[in-house]
C-alpha atoms as a PDB file:
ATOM      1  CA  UNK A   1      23.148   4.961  44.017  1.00  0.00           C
ATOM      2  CA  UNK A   2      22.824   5.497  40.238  1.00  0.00           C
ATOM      3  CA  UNK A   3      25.784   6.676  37.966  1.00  0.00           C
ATOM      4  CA  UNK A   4      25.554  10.295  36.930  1.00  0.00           C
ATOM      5  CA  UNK A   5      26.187   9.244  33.111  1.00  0.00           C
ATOM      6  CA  UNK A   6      22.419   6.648  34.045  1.00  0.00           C
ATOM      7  CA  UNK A   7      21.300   9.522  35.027  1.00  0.00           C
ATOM      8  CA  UNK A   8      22.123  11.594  32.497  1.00  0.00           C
ATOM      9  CA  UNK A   9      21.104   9.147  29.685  1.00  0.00           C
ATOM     10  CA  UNK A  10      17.363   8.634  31.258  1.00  0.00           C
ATOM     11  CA  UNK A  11      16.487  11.742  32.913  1.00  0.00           C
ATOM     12  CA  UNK A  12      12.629  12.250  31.706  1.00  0.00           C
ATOM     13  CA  UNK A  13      13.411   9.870  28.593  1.00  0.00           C
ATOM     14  CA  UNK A  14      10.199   8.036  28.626  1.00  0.00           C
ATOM     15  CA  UNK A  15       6.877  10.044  27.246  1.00  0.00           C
ATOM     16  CA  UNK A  16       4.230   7.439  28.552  1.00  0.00           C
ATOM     17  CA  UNK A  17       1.662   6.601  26.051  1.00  0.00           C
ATOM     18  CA  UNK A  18      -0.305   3.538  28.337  1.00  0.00           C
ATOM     19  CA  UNK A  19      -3.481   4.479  25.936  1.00  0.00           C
ATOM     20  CA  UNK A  20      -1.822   3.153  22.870  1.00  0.00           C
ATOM     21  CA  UNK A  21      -1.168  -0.636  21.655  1.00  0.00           C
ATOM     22  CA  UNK A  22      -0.182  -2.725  23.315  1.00  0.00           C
ATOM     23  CA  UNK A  23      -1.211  -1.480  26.558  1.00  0.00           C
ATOM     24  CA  UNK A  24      -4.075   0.162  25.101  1.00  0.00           C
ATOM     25  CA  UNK A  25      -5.600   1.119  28.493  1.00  0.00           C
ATOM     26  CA  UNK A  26      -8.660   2.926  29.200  1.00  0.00           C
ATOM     27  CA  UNK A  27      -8.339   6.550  29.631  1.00  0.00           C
ATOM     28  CA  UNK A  28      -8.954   6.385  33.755  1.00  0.00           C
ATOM     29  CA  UNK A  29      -6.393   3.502  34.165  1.00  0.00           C
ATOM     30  CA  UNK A  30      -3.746   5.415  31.967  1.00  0.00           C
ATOM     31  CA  UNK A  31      -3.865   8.609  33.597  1.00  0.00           C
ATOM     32  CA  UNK A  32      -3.852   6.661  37.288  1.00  0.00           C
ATOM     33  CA  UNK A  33      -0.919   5.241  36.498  1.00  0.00           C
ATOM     34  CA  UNK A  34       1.253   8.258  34.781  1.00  0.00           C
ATOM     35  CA  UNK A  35       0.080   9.822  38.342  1.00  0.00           C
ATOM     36  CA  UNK A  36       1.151   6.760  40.472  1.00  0.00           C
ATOM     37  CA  UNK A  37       4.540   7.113  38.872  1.00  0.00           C
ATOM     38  CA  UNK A  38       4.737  10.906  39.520  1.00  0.00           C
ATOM     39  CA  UNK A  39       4.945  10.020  42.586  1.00  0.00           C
ATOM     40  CA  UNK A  40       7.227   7.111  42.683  1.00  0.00           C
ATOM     41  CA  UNK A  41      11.093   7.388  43.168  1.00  0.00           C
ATOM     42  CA  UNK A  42      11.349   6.564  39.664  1.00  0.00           C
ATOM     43  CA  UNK A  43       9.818   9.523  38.524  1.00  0.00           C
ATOM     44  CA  UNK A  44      13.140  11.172  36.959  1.00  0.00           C
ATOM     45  CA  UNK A  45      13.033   9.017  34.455  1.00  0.00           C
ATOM     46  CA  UNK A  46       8.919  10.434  33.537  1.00  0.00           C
ATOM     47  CA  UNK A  47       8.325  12.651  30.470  1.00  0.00           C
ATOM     48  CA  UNK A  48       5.223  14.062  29.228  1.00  0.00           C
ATOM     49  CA  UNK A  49       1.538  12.195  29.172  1.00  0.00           C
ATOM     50  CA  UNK A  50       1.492  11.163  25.627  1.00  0.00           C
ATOM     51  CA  UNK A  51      -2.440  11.401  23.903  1.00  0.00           C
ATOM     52  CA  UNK A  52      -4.432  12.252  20.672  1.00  0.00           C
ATOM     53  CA  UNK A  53      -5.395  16.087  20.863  1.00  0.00           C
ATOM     54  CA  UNK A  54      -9.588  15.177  20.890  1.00  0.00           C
ATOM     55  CA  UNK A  55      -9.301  12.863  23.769  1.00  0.00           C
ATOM     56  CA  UNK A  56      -7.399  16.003  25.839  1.00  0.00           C
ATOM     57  CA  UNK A  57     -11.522  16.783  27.639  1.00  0.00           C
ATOM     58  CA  UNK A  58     -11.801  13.292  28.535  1.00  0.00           C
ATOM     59  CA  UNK A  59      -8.227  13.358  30.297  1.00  0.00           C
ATOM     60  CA  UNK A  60      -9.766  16.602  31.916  1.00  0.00           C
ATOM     61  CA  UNK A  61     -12.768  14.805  33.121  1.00  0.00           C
ATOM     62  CA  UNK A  62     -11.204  11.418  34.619  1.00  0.00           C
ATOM     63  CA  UNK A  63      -7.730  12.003  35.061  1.00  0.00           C
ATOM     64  CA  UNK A  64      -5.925  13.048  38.500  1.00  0.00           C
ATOM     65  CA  UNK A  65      -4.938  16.161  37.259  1.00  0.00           C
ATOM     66  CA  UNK A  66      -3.218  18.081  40.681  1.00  0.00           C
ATOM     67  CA  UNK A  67      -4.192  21.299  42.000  1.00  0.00           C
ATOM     68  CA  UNK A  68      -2.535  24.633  40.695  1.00  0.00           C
ATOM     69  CA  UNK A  69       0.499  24.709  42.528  1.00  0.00           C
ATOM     70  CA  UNK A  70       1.017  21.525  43.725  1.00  0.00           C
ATOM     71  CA  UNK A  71       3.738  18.699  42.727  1.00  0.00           C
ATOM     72  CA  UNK A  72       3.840  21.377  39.145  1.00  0.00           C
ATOM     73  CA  UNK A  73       1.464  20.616  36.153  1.00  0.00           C
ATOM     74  CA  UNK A  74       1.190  17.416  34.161  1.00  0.00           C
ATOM     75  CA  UNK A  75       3.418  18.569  30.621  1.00  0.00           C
ATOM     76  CA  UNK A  76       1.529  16.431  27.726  1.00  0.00           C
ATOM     77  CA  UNK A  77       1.670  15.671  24.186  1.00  0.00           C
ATOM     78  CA  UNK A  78      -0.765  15.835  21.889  1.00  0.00           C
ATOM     79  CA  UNK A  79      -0.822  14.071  18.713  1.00  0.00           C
ATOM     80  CA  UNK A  80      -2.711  15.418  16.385  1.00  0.00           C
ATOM     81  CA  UNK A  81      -4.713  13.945  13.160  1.00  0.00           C
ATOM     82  CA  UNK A  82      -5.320  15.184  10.027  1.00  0.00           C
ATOM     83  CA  UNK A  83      -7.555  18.069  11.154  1.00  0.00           C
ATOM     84  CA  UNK A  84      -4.346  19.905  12.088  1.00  0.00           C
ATOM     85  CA  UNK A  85      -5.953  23.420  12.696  1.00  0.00           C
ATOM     86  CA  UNK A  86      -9.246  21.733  14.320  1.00  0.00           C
ATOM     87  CA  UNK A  87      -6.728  19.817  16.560  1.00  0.00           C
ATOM     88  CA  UNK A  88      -4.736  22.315  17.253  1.00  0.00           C
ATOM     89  CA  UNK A  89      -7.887  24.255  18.323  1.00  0.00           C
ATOM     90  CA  UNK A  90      -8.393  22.062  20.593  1.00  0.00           C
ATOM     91  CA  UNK A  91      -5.028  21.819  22.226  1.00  0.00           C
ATOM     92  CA  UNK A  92      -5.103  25.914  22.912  1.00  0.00           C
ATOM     93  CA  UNK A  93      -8.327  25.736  24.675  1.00  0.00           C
ATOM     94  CA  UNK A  94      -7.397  22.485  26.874  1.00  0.00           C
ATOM     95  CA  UNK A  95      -4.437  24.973  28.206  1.00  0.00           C
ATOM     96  CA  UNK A  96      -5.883  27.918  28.554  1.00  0.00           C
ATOM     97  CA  UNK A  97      -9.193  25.813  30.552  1.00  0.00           C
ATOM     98  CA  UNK A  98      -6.490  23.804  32.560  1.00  0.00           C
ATOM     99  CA  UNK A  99      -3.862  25.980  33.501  1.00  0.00           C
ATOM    100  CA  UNK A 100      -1.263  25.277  36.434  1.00  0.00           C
ATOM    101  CA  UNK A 101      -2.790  21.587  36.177  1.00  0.00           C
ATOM    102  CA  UNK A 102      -2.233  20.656  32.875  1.00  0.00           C
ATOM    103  CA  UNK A 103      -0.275  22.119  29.842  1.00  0.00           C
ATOM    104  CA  UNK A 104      -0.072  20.810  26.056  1.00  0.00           C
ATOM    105  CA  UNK A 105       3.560  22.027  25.271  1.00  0.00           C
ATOM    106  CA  UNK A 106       4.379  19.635  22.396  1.00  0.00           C
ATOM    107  CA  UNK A 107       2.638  18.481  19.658  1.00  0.00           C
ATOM    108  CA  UNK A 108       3.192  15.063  17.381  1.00  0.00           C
ATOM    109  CA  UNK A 109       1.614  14.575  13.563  1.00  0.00           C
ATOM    110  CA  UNK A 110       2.462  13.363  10.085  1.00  0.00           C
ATOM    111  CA  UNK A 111       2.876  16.169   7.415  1.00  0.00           C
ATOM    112  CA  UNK A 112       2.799  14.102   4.610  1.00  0.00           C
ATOM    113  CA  UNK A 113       4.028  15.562   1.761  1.00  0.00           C
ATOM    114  CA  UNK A 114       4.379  18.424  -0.863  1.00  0.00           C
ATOM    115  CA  UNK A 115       1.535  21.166  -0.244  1.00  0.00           C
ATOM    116  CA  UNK A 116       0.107  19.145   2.454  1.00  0.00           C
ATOM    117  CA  UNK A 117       3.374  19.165   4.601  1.00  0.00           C
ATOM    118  CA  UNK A 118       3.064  22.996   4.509  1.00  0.00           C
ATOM    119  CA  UNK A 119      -0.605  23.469   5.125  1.00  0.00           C
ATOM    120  CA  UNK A 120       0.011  21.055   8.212  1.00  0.00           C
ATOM    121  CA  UNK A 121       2.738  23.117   9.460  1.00  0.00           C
ATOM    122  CA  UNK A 122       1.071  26.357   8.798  1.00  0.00           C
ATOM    123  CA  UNK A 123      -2.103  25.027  11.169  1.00  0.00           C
ATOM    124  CA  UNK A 124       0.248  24.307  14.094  1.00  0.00           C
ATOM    125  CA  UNK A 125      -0.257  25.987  16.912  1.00  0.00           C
ATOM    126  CA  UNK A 126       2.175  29.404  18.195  1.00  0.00           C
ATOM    127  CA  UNK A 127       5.013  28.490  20.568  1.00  0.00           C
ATOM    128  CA  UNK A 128       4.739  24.779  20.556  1.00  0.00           C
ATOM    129  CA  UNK A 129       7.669  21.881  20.312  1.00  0.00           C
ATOM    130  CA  UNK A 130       6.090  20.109  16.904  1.00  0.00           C
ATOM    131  CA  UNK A 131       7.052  16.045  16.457  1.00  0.00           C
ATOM    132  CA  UNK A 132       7.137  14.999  12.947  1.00  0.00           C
ATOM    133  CA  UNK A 133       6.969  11.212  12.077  1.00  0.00           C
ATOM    134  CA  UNK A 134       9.556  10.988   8.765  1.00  0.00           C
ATOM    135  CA  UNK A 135       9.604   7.771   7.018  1.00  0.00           C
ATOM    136  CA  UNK A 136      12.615   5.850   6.630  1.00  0.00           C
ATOM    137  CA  UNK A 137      11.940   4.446   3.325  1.00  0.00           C
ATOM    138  CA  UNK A 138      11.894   7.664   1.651  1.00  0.00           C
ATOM    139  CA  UNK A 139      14.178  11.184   1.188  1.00  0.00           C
ATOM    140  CA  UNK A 140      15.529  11.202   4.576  1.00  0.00           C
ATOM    141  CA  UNK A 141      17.471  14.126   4.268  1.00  0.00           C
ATOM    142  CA  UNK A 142      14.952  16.070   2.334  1.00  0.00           C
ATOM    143  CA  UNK A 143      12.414  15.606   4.958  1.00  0.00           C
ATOM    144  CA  UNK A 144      15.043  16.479   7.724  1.00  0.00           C
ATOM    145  CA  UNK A 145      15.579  19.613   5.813  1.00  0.00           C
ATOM    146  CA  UNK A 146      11.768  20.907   5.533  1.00  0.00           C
ATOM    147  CA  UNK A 147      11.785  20.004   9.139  1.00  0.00           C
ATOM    148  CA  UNK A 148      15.027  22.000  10.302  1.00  0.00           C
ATOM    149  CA  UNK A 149      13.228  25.018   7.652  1.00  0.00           C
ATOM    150  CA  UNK A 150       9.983  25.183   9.943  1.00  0.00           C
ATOM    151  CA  UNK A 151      11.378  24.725  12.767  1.00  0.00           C
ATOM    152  CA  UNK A 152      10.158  21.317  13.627  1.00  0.00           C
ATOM    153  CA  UNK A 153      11.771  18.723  15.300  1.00  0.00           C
ATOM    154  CA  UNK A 154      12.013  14.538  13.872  1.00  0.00           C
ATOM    155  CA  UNK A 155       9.676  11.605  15.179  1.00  0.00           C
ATOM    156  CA  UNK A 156      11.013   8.093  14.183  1.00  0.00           C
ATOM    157  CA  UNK A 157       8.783   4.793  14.827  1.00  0.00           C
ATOM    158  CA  UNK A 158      11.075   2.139  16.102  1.00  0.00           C
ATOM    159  CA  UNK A 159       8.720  -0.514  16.303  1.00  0.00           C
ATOM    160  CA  UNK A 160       5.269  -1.695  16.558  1.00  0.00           C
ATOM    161  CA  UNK A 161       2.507  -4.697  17.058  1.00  0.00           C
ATOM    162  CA  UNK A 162       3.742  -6.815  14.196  1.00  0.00           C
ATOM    163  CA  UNK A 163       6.951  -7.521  13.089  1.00  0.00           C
ATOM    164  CA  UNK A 164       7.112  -5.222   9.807  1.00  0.00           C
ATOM    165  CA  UNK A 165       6.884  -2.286  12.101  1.00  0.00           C
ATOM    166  CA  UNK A 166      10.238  -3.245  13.525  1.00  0.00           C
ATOM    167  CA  UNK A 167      12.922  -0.628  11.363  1.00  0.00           C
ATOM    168  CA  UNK A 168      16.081  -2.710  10.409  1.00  0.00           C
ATOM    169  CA  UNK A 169      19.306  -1.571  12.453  1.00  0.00           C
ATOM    170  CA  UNK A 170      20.931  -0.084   9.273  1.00  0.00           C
ATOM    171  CA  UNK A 171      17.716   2.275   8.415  1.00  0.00           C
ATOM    172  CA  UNK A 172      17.803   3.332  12.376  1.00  0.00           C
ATOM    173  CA  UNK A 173      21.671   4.313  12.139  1.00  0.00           C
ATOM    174  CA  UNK A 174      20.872   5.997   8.988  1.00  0.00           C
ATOM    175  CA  UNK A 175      17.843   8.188  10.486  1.00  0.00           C
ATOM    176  CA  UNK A 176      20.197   8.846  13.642  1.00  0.00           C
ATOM    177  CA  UNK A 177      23.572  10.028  11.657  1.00  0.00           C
ATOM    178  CA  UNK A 178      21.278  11.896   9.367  1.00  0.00           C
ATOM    179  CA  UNK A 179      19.724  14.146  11.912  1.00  0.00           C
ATOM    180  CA  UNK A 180      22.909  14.373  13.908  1.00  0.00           C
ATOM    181  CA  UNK A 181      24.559  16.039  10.696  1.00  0.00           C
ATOM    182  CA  UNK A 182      21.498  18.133  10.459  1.00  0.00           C
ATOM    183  CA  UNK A 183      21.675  18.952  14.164  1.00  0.00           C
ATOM    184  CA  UNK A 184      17.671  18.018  14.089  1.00  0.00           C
ATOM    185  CA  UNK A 185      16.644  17.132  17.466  1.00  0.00           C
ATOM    186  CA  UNK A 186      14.253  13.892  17.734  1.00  0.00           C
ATOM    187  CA  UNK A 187      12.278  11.124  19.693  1.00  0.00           C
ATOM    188  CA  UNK A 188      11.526   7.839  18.937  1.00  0.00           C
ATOM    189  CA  UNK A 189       8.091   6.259  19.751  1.00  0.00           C
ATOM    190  CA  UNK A 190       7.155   2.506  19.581  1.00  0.00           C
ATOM    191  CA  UNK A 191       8.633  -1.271  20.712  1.00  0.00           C
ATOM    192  CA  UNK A 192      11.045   0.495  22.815  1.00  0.00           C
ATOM    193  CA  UNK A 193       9.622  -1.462  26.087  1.00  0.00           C
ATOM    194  CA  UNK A 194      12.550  -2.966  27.318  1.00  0.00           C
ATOM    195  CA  UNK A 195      16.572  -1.532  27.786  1.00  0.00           C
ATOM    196  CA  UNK A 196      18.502  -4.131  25.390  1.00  0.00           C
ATOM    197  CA  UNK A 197      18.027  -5.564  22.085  1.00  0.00           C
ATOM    198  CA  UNK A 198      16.162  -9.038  22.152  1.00  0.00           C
ATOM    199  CA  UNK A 199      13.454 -10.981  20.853  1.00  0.00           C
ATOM    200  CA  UNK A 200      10.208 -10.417  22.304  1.00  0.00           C
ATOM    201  CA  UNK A 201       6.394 -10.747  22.312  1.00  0.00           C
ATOM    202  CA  UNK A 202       5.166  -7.822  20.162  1.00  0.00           C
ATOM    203  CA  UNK A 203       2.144  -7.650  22.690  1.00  0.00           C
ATOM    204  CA  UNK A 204       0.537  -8.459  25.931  1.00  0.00           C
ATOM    205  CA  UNK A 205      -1.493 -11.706  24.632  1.00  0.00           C
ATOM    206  CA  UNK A 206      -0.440 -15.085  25.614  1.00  0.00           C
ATOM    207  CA  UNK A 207       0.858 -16.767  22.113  1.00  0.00           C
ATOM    208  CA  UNK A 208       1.533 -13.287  20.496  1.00  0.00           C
ATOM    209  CA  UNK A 209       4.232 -13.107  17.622  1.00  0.00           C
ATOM    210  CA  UNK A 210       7.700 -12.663  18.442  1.00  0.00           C
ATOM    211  CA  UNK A 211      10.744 -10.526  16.546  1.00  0.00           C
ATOM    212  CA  UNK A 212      13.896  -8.795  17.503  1.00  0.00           C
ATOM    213  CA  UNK A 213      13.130  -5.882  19.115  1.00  0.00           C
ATOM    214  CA  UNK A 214      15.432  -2.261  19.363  1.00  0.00           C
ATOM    215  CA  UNK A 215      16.360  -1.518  22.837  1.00  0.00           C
ATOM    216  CA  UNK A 216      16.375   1.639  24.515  1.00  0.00           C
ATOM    217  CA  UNK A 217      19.918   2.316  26.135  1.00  0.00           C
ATOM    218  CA  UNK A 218      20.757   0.716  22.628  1.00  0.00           C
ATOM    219  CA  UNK A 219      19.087   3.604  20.952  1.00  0.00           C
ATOM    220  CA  UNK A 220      20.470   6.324  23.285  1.00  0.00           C
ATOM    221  CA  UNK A 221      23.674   5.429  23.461  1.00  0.00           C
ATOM    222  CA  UNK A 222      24.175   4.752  19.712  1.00  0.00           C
ATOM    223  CA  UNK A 223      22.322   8.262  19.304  1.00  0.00           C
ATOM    224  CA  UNK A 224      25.072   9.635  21.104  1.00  0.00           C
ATOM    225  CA  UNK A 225      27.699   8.330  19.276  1.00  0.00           C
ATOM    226  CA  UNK A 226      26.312   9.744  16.276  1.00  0.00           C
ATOM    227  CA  UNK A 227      25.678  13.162  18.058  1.00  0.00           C
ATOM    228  CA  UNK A 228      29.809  12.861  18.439  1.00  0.00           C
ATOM    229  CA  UNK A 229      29.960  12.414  14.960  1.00  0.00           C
ATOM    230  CA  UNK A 230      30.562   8.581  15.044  1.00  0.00           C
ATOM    231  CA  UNK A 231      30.208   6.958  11.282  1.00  0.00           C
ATOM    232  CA  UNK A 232      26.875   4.676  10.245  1.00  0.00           C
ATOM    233  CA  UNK A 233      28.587   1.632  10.710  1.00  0.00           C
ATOM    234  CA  UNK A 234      29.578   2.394  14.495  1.00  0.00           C
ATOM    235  CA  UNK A 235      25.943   3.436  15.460  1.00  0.00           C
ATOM    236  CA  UNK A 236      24.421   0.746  13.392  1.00  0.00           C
ATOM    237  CA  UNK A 237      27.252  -1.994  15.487  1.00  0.00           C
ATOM    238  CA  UNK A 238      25.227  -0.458  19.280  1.00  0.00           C
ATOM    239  CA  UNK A 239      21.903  -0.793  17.976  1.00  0.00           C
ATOM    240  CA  UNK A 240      22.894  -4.125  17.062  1.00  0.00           C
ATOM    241  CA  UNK A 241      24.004  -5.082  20.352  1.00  0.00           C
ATOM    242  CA  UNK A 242      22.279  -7.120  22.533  1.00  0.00           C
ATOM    243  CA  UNK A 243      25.237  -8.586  25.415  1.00  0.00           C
ATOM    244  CA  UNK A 244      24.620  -6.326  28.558  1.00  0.00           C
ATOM    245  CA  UNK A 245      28.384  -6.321  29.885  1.00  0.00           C
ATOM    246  CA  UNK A 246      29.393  -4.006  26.283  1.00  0.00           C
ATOM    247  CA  UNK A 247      27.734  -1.189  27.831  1.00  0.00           C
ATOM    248  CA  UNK A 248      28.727   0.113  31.126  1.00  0.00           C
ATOM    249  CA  UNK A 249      27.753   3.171  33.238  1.00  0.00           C
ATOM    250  CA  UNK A 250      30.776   5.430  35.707  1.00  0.00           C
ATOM    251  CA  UNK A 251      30.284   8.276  37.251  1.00  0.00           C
ATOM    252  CA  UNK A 252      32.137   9.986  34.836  1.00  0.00           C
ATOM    253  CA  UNK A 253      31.319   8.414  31.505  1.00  0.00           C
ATOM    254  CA  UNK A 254      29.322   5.541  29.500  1.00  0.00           C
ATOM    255  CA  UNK A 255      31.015   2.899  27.927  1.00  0.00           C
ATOM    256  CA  UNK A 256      30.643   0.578  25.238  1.00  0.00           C
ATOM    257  CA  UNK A 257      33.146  -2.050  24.509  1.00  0.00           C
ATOM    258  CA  UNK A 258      35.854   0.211  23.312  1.00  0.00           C
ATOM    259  CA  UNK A 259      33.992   3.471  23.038  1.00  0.00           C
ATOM    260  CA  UNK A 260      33.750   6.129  25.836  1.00  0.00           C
ATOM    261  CA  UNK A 261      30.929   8.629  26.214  1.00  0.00           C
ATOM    262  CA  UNK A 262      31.694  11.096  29.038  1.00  0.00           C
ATOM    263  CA  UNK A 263      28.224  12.086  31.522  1.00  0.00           C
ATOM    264  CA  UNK A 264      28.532  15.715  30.168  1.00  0.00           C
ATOM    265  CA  UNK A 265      28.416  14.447  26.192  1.00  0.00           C
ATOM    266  CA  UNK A 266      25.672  12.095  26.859  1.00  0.00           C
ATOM    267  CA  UNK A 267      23.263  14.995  28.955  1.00  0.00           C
ATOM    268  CA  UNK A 268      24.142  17.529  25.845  1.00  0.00           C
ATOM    269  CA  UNK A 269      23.326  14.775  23.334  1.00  0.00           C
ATOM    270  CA  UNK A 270      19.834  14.246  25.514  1.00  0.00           C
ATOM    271  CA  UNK A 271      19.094  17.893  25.989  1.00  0.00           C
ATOM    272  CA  UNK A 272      19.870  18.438  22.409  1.00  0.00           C
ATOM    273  CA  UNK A 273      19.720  15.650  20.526  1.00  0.00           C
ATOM    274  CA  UNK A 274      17.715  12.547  21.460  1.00  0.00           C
ATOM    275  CA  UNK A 275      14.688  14.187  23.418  1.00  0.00           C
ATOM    276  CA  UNK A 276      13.020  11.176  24.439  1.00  0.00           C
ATOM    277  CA  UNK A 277      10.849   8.064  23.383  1.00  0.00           C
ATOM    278  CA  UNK A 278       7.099   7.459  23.780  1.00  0.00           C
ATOM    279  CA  UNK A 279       6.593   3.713  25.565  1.00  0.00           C
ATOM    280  CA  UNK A 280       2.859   2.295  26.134  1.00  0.00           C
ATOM    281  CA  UNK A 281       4.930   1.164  29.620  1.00  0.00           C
ATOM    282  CA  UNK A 282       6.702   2.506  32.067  1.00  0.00           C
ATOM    283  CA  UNK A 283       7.408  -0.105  34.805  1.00  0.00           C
ATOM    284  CA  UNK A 284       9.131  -2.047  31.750  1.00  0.00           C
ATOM    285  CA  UNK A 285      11.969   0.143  31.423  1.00  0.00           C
ATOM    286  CA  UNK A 286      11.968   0.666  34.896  1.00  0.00           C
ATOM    287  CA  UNK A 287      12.020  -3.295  35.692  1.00  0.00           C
ATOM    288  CA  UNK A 288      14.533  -3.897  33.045  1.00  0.00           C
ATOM    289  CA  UNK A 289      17.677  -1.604  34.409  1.00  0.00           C
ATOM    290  CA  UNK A 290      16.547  -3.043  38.020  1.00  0.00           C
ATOM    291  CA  UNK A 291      17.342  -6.785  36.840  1.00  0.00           C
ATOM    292  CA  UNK A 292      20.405  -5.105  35.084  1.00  0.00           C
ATOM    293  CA  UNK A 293      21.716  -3.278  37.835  1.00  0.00           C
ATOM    294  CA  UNK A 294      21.298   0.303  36.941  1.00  0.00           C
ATOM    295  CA  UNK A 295      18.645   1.142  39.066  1.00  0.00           C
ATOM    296  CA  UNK A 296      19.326  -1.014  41.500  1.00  0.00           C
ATOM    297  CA  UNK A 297      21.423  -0.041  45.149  1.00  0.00           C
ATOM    298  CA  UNK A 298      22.663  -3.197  46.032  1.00  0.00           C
ATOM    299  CA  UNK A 299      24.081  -4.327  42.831  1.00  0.00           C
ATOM    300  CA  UNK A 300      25.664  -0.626  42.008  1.00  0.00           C
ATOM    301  CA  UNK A 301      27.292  -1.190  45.500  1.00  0.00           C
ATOM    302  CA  UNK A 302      28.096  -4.732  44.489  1.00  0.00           C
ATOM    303  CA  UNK A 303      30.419  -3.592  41.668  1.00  0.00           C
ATOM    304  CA  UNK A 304      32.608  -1.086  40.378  1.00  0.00           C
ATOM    305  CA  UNK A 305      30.366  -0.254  37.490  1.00  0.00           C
ATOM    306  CA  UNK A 306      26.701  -0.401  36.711  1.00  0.00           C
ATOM    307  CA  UNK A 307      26.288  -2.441  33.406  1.00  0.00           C
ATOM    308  CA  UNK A 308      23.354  -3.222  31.304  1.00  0.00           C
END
């Protein structure tokens, strides 16, 4: 039995993006796997197929794309590269070849800046959630503003294959608060593997480099806080935390330490708020609130409360 405030927290949180480091899998073993989990009792958790708009025909050729009508259509994301109108071409012709199997219905890029921010927005394509990567070392706010102007929505990188990629807490809590003021919705996409903060491998290979890495429910939860209007400090003090009794889920509420998050706050910060986040894995996450007891029967029926 999971909590309704797990539920609401995780419900189709993770975009999986097994082509990209460090997974990096091959296009057939990526797509077999985003369709094993489809079918898996885990698949509530599942958001979109996450892939660079030119490799969208080689999906169509190898991957287990189901038949119109059946178990509904894959829902992607493309990310698209500097071409922005070529790409973009590309991503209307993939749905209108691949209907009721298959549908491109959001988009991810980097605008850059100045002129070529708005010649990359104007190349977007019609009636499609757009993703935009904003720096954290630069104008937050004036980026968040262009975005909320055209309608797009904020991308932040939380991490990566070397330790540099990793954002510090206090630039993370300043992205979140940021957009919550500026009621910008946004994901997060990279070194969000595994459900606390810890130190890690940064990749798959035996004697990789190791660095404190974000965790996810740390990332939710503190998003939520700041949704609620919770100051810097207080969403900077959850992404900082890395002991898995602070955070608890109820039926009716999340907690951590101190601070309670009822199950209808946390699903209107998710459905409003923080969208999702793209993870080359998906059986991490999943394996990580087993061990912890969020996913798993026996321990929910073990105790009171399902902590992380």
């Amino acid at each position: 039995m999971i909590a309704a405030s797990a539920r609401a927290l995780l419900a189709g949180v993770v975009d999986y993006a097994g082509l990209f480091p460090p997974a990096a899998l091959a296009m057939e073993a990526a797509a077999a796997e985003y369709a094993r989990w489809r079918r898996s009792g885990e698949a509530w958790m599942l958001g979109r197929f996450v892939l660079p708009a030119p490799r969208l025909a080689e999906l169509a050729r190898m991957g287990p794309l189901p038949e119109p009508g059946r178990a509904g259509p894959w829902r992607l994301s493309a990310l698209l590269g500097p071409d922005v109108r070529g790409d973009s071409a590309l991503v209307g012709s993939f749905n209108r070849e691949h209907a009721g199997r298959a549908v491109v219905d959001t988009v991810e890029l980097k605008a850059g800046r100045g002129e070529e921010a708005e010649e990359a927005f104007d190349g977007l394509p019609a009636g499609l959630v757009a993703f935009v990567e904003v720096p954290l070392d630069g104008d937050l706010e004036a980026a968040l503003a262009v975005l909320g102007r055209r309608g797009a929505r904020a991308k932040v990188r939380t991490g990566g294959v070397v330790p540099e990629a990793i954002p510090s807490s206090s630039r993370l809590a300043a992205f979140l608060v940021s957009c919550a003021a500026a009621r910008l919705a946004f994901k997060a996409t990279a070194g969000l593997h595994h459900a606390l903060r810890a130190d890690r491998p940064l990749t798959y290979e035996p004697g990789a480099a190791r660095a404190v890495m974000h965790g996810f429910v740390n990332v939710l939860v503190a998003a939520a806080l700041a949704w609620g209007g919770a100051p810097a400090g207080d969403v900077e003090a959850v992404l900082d935390g890395d002991e898995g009794d602070a955070f608890a889920f109820e039926p009716d509420g999340a907690r951590w330490r101190d601070r309670w998050i009822p199950t209808a706050t946390l699903a209107a910060g998710r459905s409003e708020f923080a969208l999702s986040f793209g993870s080359c894995s998906f059986a991490e996450p999943v394996a990580d609130l087993e061990a912890l007891g969020v996913l798993s029967t026996e321990r929910a029926l073990a105790h009171p409360r399902s902590r992380v």
